[in-house]
Protein backbone atom coordinates (compact mmCIF):
# COMPACT_ATOMS: atom_id res chain seq x y z
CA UNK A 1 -13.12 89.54 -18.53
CA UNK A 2 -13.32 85.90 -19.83
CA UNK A 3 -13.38 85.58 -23.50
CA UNK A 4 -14.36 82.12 -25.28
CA UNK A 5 -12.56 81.26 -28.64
CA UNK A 6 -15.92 80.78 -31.14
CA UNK A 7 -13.54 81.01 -34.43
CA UNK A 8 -10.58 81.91 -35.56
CA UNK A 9 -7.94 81.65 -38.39
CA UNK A 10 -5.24 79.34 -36.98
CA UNK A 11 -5.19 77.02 -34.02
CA UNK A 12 -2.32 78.77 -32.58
CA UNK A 13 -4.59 82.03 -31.22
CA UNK A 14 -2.28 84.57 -33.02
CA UNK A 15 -4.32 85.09 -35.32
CA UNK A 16 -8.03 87.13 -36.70
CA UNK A 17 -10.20 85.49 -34.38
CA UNK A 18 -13.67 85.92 -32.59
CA UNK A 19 -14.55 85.61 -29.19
CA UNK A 20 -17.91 85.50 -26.86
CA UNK A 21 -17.59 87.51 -23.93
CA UNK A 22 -19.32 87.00 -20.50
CA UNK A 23 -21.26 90.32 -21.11
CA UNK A 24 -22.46 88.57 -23.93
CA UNK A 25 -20.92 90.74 -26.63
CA UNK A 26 -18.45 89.87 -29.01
CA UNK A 27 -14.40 90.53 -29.14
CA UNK A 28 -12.77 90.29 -32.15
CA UNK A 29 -8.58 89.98 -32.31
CA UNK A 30 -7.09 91.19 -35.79
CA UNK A 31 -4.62 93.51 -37.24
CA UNK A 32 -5.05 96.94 -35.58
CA UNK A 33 -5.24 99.67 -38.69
CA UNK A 34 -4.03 103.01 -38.18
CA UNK A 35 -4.39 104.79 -40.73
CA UNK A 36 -8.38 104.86 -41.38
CA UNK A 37 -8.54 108.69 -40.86
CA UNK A 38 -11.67 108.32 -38.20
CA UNK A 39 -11.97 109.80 -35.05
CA UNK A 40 -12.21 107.24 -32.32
CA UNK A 41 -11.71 107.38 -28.12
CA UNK A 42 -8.33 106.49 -26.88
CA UNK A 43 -9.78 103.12 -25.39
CA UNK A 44 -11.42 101.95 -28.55
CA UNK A 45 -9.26 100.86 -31.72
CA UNK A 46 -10.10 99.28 -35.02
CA UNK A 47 -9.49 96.13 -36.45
CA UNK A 48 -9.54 94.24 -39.55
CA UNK A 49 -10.36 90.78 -39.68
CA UNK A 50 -11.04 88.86 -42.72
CA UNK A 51 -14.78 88.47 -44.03
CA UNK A 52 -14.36 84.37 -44.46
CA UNK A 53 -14.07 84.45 -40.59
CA UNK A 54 -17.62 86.28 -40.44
CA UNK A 55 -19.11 83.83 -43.19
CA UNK A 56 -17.57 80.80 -41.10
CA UNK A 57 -18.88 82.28 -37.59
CA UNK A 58 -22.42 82.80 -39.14
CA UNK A 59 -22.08 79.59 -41.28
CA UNK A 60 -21.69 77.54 -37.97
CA UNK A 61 -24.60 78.84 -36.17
CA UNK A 62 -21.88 80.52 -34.07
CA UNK A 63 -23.08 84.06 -33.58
């Protein structure tokens, strides 16, 4: 699947960031949290990303 970089917290791409997919959806990378006590498939996951990276997306007409 081919992701494109629409925002992100460092330049480096190791970082909370938020990508476009080609299914037109949207893939977001962040720290992967454990311990939330929800029941969710073995292929999903959840992630936390920082808000400011939702404002700035938004902000800049991104998403």
């Amino acid at each position: 699947m081919a992701l494109t970089r629409l925002v992100g917290d460092c330049d480096e791409g190791e970082c909370p960031t938020i990508y476009r997919t080609e299914r037109g959806t949207l893939a977001f990378q962040g720290g992967l949290i454990t311990d939330h006590g929800l029941q969710i498939p073995a292929h999903e996951a959840v992630v936390e990303i920082p808000v400011e990276l939702i404002r700035k997306a938004v902000r800049d007409n991104l998403i």
